[in-house]
Every structure is written in C-alpha cells, then in structure tokens.
C-alpha atoms as a PDB file:
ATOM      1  CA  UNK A   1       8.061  40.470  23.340  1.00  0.00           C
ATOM      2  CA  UNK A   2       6.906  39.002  26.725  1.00  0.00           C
ATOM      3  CA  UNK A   3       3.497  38.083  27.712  1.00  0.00           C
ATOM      4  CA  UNK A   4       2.030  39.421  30.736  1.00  0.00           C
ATOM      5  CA  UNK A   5      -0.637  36.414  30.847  1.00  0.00           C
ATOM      6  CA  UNK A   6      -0.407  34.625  33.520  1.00  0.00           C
ATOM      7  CA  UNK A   7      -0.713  30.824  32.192  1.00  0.00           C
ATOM      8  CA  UNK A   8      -1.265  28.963  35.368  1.00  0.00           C
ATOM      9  CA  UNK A   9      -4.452  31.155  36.268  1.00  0.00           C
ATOM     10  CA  UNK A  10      -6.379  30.907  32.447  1.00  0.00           C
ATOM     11  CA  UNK A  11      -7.428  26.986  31.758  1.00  0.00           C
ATOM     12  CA  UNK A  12      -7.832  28.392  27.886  1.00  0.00           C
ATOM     13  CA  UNK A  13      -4.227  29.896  27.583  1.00  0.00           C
ATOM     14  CA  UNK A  14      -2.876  27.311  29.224  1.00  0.00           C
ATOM     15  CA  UNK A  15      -4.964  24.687  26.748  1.00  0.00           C
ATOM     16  CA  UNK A  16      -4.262  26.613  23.649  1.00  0.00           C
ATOM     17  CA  UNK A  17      -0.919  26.797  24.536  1.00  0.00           C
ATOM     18  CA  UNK A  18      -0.730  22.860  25.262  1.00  0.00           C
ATOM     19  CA  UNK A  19      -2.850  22.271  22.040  1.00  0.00           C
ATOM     20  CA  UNK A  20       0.202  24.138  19.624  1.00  0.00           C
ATOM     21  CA  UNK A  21       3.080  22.153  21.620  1.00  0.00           C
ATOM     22  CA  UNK A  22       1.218  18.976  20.361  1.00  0.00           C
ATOM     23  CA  UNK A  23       0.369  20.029  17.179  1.00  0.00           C
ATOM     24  CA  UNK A  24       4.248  20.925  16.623  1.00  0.00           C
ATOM     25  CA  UNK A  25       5.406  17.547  18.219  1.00  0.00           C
ATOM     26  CA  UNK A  26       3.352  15.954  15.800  1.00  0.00           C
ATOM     27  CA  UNK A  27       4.248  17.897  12.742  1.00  0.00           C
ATOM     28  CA  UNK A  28       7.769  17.045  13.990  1.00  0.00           C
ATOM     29  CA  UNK A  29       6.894  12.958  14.244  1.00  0.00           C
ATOM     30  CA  UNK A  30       5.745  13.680  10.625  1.00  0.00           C
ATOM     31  CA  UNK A  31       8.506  15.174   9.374  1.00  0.00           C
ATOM     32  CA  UNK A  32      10.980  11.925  10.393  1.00  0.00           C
ATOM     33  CA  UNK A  33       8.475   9.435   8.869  1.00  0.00           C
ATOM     34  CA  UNK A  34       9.004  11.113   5.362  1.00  0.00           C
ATOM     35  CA  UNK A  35      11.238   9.275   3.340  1.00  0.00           C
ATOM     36  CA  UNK A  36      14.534  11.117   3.020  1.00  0.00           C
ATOM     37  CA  UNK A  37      16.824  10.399   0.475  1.00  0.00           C
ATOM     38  CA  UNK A  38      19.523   7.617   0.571  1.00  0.00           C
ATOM     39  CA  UNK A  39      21.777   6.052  -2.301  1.00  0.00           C
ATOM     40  CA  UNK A  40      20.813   6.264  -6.362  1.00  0.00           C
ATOM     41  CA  UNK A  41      21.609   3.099  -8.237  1.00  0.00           C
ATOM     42  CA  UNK A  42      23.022   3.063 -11.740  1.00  0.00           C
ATOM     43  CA  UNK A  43      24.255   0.535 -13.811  1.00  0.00           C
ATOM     44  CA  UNK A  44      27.790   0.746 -16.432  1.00  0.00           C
ATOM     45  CA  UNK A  45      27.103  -0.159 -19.579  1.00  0.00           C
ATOM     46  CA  UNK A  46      30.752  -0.321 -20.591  1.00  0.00           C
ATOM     47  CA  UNK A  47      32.300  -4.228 -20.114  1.00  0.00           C
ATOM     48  CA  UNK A  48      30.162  -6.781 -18.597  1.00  0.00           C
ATOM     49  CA  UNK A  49      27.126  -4.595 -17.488  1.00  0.00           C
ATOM     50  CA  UNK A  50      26.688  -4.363 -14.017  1.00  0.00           C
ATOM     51  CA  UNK A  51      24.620  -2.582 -11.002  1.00  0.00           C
ATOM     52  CA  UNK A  52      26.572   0.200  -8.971  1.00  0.00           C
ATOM     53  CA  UNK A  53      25.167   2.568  -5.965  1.00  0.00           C
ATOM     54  CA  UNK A  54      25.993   5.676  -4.993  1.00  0.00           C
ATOM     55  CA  UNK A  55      25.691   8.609  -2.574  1.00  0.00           C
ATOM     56  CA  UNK A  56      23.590  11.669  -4.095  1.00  0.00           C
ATOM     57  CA  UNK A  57      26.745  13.663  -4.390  1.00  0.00           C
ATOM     58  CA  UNK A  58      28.587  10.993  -6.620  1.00  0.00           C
ATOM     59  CA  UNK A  59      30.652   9.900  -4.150  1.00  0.00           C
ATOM     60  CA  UNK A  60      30.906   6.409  -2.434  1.00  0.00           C
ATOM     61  CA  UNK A  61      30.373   4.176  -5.437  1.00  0.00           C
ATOM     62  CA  UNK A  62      30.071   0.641  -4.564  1.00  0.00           C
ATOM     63  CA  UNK A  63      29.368  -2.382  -7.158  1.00  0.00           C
ATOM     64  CA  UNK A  64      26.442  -4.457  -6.169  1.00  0.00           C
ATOM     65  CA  UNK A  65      26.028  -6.990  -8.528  1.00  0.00           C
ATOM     66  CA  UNK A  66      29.748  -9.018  -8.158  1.00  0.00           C
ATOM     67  CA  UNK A  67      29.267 -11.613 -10.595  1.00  0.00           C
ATOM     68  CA  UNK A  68      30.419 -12.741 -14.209  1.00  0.00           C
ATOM     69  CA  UNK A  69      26.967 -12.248 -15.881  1.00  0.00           C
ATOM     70  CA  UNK A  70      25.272  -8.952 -17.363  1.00  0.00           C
ATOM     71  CA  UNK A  71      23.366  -7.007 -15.069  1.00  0.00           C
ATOM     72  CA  UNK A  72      21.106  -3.933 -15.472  1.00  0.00           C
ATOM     73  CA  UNK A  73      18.320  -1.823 -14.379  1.00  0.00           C
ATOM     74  CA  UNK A  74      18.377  -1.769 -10.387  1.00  0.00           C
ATOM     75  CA  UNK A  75      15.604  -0.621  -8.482  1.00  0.00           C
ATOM     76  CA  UNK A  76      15.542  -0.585  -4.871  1.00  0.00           C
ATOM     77  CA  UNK A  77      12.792  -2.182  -3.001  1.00  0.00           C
ATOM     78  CA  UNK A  78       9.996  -0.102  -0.441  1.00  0.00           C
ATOM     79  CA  UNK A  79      12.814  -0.241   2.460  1.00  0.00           C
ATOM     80  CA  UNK A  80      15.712   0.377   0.395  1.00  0.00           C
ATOM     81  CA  UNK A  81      17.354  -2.917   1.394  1.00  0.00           C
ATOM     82  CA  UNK A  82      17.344  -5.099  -2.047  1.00  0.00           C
ATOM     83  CA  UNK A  83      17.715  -4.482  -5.421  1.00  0.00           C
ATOM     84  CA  UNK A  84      14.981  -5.728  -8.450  1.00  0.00           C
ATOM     85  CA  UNK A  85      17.611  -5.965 -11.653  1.00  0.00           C
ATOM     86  CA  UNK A  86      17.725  -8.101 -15.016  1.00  0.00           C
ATOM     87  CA  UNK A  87      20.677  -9.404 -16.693  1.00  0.00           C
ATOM     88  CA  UNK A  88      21.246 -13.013 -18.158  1.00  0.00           C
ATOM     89  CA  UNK A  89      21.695 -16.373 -16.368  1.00  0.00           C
ATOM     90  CA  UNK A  90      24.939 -17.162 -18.511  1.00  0.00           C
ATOM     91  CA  UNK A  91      27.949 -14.816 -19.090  1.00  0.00           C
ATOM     92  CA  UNK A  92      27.779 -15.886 -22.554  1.00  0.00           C
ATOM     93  CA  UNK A  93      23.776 -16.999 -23.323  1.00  0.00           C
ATOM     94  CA  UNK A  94      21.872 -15.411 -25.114  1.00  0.00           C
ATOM     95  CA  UNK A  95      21.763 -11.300 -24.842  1.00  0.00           C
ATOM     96  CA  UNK A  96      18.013 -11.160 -25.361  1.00  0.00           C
ATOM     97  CA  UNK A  97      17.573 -13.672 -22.677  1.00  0.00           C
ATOM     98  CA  UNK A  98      17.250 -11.750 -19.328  1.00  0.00           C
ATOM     99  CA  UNK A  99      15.055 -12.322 -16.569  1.00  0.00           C
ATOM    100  CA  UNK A 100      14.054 -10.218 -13.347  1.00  0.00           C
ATOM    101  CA  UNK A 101      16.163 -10.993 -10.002  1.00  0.00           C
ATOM    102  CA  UNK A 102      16.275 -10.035  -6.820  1.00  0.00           C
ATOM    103  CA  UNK A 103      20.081  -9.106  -4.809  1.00  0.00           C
ATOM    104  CA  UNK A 104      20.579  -7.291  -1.549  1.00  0.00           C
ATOM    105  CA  UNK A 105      22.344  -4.065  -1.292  1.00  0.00           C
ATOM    106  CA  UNK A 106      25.893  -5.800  -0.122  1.00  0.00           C
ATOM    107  CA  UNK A 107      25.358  -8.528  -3.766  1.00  0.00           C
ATOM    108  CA  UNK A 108      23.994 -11.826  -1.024  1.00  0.00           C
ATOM    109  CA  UNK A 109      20.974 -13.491  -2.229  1.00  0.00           C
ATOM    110  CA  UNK A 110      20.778 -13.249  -5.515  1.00  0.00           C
ATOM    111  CA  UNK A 111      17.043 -15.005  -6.593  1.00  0.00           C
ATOM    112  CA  UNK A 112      15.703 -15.255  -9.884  1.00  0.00           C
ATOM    113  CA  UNK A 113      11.806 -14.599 -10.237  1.00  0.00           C
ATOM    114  CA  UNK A 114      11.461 -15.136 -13.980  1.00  0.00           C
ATOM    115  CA  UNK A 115      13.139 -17.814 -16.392  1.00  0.00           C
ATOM    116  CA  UNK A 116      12.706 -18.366 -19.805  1.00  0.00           C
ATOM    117  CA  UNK A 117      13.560 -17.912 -23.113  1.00  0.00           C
ATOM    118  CA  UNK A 118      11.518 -14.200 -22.877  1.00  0.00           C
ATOM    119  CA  UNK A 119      13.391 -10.967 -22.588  1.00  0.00           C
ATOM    120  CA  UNK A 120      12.256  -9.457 -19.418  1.00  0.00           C
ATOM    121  CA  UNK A 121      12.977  -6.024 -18.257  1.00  0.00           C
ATOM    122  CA  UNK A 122      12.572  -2.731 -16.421  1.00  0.00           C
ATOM    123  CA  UNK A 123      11.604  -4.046 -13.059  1.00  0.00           C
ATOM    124  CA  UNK A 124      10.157  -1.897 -10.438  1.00  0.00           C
ATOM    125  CA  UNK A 125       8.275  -2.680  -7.221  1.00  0.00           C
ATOM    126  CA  UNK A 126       5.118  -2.137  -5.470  1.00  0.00           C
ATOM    127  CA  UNK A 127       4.720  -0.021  -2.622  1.00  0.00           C
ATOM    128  CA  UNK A 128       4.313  -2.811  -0.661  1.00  0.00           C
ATOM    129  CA  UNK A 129       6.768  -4.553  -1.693  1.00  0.00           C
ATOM    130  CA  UNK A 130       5.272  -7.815  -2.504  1.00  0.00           C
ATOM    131  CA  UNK A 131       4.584  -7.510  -5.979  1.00  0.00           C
ATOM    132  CA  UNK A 132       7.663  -6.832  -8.922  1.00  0.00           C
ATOM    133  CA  UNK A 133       5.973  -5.164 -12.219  1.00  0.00           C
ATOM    134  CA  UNK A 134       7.834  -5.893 -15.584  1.00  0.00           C
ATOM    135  CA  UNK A 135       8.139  -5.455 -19.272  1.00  0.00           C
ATOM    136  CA  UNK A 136       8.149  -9.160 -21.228  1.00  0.00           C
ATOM    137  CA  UNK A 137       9.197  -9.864 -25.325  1.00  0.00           C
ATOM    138  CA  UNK A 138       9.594 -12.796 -26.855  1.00  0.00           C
ATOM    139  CA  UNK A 139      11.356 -12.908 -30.518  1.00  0.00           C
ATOM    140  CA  UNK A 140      10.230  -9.719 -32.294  1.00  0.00           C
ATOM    141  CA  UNK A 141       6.659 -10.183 -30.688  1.00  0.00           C
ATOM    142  CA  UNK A 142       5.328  -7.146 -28.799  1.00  0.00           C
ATOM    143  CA  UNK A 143       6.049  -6.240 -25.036  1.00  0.00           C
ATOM    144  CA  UNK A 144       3.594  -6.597 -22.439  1.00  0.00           C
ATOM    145  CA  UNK A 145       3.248  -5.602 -19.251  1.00  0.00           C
ATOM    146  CA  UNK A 146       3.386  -8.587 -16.100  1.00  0.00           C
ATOM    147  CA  UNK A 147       3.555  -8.776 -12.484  1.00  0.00           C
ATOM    148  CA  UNK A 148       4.969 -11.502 -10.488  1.00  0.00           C
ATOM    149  CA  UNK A 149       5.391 -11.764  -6.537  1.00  0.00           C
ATOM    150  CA  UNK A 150       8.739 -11.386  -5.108  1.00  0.00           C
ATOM    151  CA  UNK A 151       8.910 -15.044  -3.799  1.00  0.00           C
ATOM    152  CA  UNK A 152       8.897 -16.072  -8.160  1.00  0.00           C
ATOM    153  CA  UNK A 153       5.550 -17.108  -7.615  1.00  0.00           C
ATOM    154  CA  UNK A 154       1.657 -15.813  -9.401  1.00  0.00           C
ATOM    155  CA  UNK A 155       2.796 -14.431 -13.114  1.00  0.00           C
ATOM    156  CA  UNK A 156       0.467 -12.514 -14.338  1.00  0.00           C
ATOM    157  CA  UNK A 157       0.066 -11.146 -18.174  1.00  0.00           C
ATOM    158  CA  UNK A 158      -1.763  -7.348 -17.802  1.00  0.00           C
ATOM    159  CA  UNK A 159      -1.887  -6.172 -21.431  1.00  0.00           C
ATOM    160  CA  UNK A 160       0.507  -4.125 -24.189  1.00  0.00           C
ATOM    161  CA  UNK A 161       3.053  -2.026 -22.791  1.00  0.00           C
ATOM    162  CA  UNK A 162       6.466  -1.111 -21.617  1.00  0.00           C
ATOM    163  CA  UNK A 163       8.126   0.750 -19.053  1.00  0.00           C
ATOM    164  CA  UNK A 164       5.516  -0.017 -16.259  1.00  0.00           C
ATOM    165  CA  UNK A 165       5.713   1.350 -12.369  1.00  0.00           C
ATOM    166  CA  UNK A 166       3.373   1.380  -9.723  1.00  0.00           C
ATOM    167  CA  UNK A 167       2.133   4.506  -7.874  1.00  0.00           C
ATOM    168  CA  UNK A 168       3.139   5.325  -4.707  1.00  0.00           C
ATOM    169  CA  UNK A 169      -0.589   4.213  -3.747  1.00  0.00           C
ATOM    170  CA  UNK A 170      -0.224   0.748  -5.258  1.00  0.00           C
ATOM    171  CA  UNK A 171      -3.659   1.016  -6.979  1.00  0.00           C
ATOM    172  CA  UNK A 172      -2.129   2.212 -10.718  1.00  0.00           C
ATOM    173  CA  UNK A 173       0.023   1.461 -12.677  1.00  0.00           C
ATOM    174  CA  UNK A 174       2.172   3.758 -15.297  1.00  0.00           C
ATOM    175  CA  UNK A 175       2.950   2.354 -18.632  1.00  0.00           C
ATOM    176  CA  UNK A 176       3.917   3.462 -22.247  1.00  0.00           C
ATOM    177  CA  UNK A 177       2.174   1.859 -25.475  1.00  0.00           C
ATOM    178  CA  UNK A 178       2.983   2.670 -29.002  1.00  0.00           C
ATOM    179  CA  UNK A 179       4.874   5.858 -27.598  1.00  0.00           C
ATOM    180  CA  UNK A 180       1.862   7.444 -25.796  1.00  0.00           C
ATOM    181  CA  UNK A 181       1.370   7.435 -21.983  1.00  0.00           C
ATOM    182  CA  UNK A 182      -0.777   5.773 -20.035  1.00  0.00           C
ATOM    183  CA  UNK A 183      -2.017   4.168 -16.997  1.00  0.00           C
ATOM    184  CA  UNK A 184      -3.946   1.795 -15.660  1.00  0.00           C
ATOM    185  CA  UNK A 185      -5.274  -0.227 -12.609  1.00  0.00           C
ATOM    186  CA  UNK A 186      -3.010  -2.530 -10.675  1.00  0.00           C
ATOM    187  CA  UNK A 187      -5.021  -5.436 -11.845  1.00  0.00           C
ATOM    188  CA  UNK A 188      -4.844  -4.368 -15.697  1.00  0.00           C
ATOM    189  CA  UNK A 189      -8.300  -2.905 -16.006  1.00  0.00           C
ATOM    190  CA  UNK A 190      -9.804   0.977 -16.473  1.00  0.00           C
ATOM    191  CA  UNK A 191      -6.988   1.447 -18.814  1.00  0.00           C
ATOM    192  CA  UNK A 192      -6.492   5.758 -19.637  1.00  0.00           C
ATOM    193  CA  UNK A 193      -4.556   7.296 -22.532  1.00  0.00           C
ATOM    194  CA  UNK A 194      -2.508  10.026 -20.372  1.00  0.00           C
ATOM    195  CA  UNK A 195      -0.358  12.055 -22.869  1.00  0.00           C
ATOM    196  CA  UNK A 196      -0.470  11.614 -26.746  1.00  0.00           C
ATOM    197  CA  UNK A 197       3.204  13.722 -27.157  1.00  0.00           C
ATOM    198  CA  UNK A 198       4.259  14.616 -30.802  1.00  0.00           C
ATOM    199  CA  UNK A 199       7.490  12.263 -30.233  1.00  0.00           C
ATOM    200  CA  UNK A 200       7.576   8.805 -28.240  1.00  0.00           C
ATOM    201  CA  UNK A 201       7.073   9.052 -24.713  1.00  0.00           C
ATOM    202  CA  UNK A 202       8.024   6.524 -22.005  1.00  0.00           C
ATOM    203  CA  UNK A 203       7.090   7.131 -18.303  1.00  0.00           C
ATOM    204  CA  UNK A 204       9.689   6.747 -15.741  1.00  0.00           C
ATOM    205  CA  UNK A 205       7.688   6.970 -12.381  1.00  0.00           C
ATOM    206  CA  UNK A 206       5.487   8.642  -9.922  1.00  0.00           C
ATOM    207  CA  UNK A 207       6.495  11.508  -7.721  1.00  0.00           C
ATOM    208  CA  UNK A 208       6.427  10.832  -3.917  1.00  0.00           C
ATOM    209  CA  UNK A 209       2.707  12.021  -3.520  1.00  0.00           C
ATOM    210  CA  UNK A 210       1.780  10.186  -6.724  1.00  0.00           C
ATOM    211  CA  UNK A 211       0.412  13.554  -8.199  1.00  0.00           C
ATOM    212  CA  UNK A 212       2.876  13.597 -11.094  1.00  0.00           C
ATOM    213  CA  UNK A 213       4.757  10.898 -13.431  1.00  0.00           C
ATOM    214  CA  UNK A 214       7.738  11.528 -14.514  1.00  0.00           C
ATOM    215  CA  UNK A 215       8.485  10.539 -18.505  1.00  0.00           C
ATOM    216  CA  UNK A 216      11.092  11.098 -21.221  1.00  0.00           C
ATOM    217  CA  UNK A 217       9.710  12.168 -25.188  1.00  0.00           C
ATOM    218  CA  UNK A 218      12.130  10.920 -27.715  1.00  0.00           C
ATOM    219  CA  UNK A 219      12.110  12.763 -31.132  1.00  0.00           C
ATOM    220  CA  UNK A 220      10.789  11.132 -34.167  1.00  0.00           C
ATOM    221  CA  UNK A 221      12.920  12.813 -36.550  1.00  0.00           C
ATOM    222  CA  UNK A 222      15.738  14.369 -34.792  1.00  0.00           C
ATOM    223  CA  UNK A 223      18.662  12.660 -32.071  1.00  0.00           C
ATOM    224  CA  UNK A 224      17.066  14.515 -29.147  1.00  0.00           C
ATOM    225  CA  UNK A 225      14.900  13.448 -26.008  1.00  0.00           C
ATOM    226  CA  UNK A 226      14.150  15.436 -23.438  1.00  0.00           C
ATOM    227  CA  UNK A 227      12.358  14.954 -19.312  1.00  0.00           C
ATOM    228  CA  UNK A 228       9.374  15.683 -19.105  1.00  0.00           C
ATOM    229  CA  UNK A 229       7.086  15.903 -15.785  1.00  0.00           C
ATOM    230  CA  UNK A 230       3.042  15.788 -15.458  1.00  0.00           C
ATOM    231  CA  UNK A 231      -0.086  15.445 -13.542  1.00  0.00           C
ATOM    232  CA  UNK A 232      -0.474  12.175 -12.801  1.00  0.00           C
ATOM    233  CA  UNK A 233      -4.252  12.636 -14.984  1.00  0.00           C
ATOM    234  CA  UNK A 234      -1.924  13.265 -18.011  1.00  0.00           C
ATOM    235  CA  UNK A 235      -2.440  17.607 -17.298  1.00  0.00           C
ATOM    236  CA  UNK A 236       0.063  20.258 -16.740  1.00  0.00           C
ATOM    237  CA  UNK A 237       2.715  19.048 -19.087  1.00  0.00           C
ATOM    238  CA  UNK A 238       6.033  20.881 -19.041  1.00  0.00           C
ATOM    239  CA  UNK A 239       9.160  20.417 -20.628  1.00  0.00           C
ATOM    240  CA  UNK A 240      12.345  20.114 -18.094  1.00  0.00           C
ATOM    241  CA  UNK A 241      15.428  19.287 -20.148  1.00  0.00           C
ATOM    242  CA  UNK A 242      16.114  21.105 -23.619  1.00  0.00           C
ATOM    243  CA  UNK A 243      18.896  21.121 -26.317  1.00  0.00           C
ATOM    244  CA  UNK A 244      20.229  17.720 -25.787  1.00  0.00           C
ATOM    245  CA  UNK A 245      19.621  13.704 -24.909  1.00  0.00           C
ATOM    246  CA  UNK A 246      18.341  13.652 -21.440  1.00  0.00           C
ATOM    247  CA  UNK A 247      15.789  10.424 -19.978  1.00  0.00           C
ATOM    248  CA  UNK A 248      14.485  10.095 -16.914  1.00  0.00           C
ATOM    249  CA  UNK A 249      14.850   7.848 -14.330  1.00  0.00           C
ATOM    250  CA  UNK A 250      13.012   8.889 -10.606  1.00  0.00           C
ATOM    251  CA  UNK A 251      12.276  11.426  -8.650  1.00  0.00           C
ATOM    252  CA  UNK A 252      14.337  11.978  -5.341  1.00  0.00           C
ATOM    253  CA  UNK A 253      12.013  10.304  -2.423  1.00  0.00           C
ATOM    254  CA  UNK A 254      11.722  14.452  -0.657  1.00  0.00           C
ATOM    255  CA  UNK A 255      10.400  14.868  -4.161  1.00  0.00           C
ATOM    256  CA  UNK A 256      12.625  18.090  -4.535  1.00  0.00           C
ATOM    257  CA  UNK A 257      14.954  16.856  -7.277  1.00  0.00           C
ATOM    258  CA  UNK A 258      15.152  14.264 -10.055  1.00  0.00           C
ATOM    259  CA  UNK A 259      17.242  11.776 -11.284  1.00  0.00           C
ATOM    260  CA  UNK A 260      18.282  10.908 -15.118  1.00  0.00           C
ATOM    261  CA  UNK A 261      20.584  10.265 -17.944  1.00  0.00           C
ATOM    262  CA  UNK A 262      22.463  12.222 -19.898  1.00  0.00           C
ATOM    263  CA  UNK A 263      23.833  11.125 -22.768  1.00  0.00           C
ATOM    264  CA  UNK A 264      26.557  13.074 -24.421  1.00  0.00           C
ATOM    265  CA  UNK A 265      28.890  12.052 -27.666  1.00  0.00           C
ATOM    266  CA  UNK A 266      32.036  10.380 -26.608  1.00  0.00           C
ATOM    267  CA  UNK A 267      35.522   9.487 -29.079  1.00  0.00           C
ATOM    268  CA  UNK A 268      33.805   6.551 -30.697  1.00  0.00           C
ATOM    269  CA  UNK A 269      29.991   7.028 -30.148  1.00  0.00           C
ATOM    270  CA  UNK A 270      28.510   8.155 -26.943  1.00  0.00           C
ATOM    271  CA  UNK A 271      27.759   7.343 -23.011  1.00  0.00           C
ATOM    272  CA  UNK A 272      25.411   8.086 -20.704  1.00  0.00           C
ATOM    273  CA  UNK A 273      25.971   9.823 -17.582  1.00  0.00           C
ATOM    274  CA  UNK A 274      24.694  10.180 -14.355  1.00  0.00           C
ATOM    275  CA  UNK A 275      22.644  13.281 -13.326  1.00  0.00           C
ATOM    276  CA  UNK A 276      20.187  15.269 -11.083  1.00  0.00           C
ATOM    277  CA  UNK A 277      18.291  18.496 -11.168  1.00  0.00           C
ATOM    278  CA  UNK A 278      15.811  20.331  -9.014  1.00  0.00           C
ATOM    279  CA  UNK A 279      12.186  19.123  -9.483  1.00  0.00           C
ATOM    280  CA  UNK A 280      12.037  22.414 -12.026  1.00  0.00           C
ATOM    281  CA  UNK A 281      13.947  21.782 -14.368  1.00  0.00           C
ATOM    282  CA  UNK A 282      17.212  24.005 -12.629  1.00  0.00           C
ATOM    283  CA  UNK A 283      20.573  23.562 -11.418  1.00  0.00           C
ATOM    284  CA  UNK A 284      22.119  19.988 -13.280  1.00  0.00           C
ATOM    285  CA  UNK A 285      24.807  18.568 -11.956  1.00  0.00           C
ATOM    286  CA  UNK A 286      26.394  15.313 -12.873  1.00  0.00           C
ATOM    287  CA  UNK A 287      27.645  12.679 -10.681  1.00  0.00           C
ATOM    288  CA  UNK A 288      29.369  10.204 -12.809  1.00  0.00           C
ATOM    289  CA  UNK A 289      32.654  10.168 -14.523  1.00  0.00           C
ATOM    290  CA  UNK A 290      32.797  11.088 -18.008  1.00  0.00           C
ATOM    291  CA  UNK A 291      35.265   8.470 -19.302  1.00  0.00           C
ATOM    292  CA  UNK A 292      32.467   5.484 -18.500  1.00  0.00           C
ATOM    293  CA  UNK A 293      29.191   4.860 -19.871  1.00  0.00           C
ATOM    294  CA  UNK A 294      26.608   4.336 -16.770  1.00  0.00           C
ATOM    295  CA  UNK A 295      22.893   4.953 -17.019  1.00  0.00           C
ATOM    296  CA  UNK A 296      20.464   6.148 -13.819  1.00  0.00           C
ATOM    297  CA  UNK A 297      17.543   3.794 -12.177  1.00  0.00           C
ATOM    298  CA  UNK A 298      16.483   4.839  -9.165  1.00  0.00           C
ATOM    299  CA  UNK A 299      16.752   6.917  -5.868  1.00  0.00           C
ATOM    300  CA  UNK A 300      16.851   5.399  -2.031  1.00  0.00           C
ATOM    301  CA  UNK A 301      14.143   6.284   0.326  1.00  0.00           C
ATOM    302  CA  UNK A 302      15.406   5.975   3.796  1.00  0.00           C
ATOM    303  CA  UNK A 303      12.865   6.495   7.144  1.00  0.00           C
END
C-alpha cells in the first residue's frame, strides 16, 4: 500500500520515520553481538582419554589434546579460543591424580594451574575469563568447591560441593552437595538450597540469560538419569529426557538447544554418546559414532 504523505514537508513523519530506521539498525547491531553457536567439545573415554571438538552437526571432528597423558572434561573459555580440561601429568601416575590445565583450540600451550596429589575436576570458567572454578578430593575425603586464576595463581577453598559453574553474570555460582542443588555467591557466601529432587541431582550450567540451570537427577534405586532444566531460583522444574540414561552438559550459547550424554548399553557394558535437543525437551539427535565411548562438555559461543 503506498503512502500519500509527503515526508519531506512533515518534520514528525519524517522524525518518526528516522526514529524506526535507528531503532531497527540497532536491534540489528544487537542481534550480531549475541553469541552464536560455534564447535561442542567432547572427550573419548575409550583408550587414553582425550579432548575432541566438533561442529554442531557431528561433523569436522578434530583432537585437541595430542599428547600421551589422559585428558578430560574441556570447556571452552569466554572467547572460545582455549580449552579448561583435567587429565594426569604422567601417562602412567596415578589415575586419581588430575589437575586443571589450560590448551588452545589447535593443542599449543598447554599450562597447568593446579598440582598436587588432589584429584581436581570439572573445570569451567568465569564470564570473564579470569577466574577457572573447580571440584577438589583428596583420598576418600569430601569434594569441595575452589577457584583459581587462569595465570595458576590465588587458590581459593569456597566450601562442600561438586560440579560448580559460574553464571553468565559472574556473581553466582552453581553447585551440587549431597545430591541437592544449589548455589551460591562467587565469593562462597549467601549459600541457597535450589532443588531438593527425590534422586541425586548435579547441575550442569546456566542458560545464556542466566534465568535457568541446567542439571541431570540420577535415580537412587533404578539405572536411569534423566535432564532436567529450572529457574535459576530453583522454580519451574521440568523433566526433559525420559526412559533412559541421559546427563547434561550445556546449553547451546542462542540458548535454543542443549547439549548432553547419552549413554546406551554396548557388547561388553556401555558408552556414552554425543547428543542435542531443542531447549524443550524435542527433536534428539546424536552426533557421535556409536562404536566409541565419548561424553559431552560444552558448546562454543562465537561473536
């Protein structure tokens, strides 16, 4: 339909019409500073263990971590350029020995930020990407959760816990203690109970906007887990998986699907496999091949 307003002789139409080409161009500018999403890391538990990415379709696999010792758990860093993994020192110490490192996407610079005799585990970053949050045992002692800067430097002991990731904020941390959910402040204090679930559940991570963690329940009497997703207040809880052995791992950076594990019987025992969904719970699809045993971290963003 054409206008019959004549836009060089009304100031307001003219204005009005300036004022929604701006709004637009910024909605636009906004749009390509979301994070879209790049590669998903995994690791193979099958052989030595070891840190692979991928594209979100399955394809291009590439091996990160090229070297004779363990490694597992990658999670890429703010901008997507380095990976936070554990895995041992020795390609024959001890298996309970593994400490947090640092390696960049193409497996240069490989830097250890913990030593010791601890096992340390399930490494994540801060959205700044200064800070690397962990899980530390020693022996048969319980876990607790630590932070230490990137640089190896400033350990610091926060309390109990496992499975610990910052939200996309930086100012809380997710964590799991004696199978219930919680969270707390990035310094260790104003500690909340989030979910009390009738089986053991372990968060995974915060969705993009940090209004929802992501967590797995495990079954207390039965060989089942299932994904689970919730307001980030510990509300709204809703089942997303059912019928099998599914964990979480991340959501996409869009925040429109979600990464996790699958893990499915095999000829000797079973294996994980690689898998996403939509962000309700629909259309699975698995990336990875059936005949290995590989186990989803985390997803890419890229700006």
């Amino acid at each position: 339909m054409q206008s019959h307003t004549p836009l060089n002789r009304h100031g307001g139409t003219l204005a009005l019409v300036l004022a929604g080409l701006v709004a637009l161009g910024a909605a636009a500018a906004g749009d390509a500073r979301r994070p879209q999403n790049g590669l998903i890391s995994f690791w193979t538990g099958a052989g030595t263990p070891a840190v692979w990415v991928m594209r979100p379709d399955g394809s291009g696999r590439r091996l990160v971590t090229r070297f004779a010792q363990p490694a597992k758990r990658g999670s890429f860093s703010p901008d997507g350029r380095r990976l936070v993994f554990d895995g041992t020192r020795t390609a024959t110490g001890p298996r309970e020995n593994f400490d947090v490192q640092l390696v960049r996407l193409d497996g240069t610079g490989r830097r250890w930020l913990t030593r010791g005799a601890a096992r340390d585990t399930d490494a994540s970053w801060s959205p700044d990407g200064r800070t690397i949050v962990f899980q530390r045992r020693l022996g048969g002692g319980t876990s607790s959760i630590w932070t230490v800067r990137t640089d190896g430097t400033a350990e610091r002991r926060l309390g109990p816990g496992t499975d610990p990731s910052f939200s996309p904020s930086g100012r809380r941390i997710a964590f799991a203690r004696d199978g219930d959910v919680y969270s707390m402040r990035s310094d260790g204090s104003d500690v909340r109970r989030l979910r009390h679930a009738r089986g053991a559940a372990y968060p995974s991570g915060w969705s993009p906007d940090g209004r929802q963690i992501l967590f797995t329940v495990f079954s207390r009497t039965a060989h089942r887990a299932a994904v689970w997703a919730m307001r980030a207040d510990g509300t709204g809880a809703r089942r997303l998986t059912h019928g099998g052995y599914d964990v979480a791992a991340a959501w996409s950076p869009d925040g429109k699907r979600i990464l996790f594990t699958r893990i499915v019987p095999s000829a000797t025992s079973e294996r994980g496999i690689v898998a996403v969904m939509h962000a309700d719970g629909t259309q699975i699809r698995t990336l990875t091949r059936r005949v290995a045993d590989e186990y989803a971290t985390s997803w890419q963003a890229v700006r």
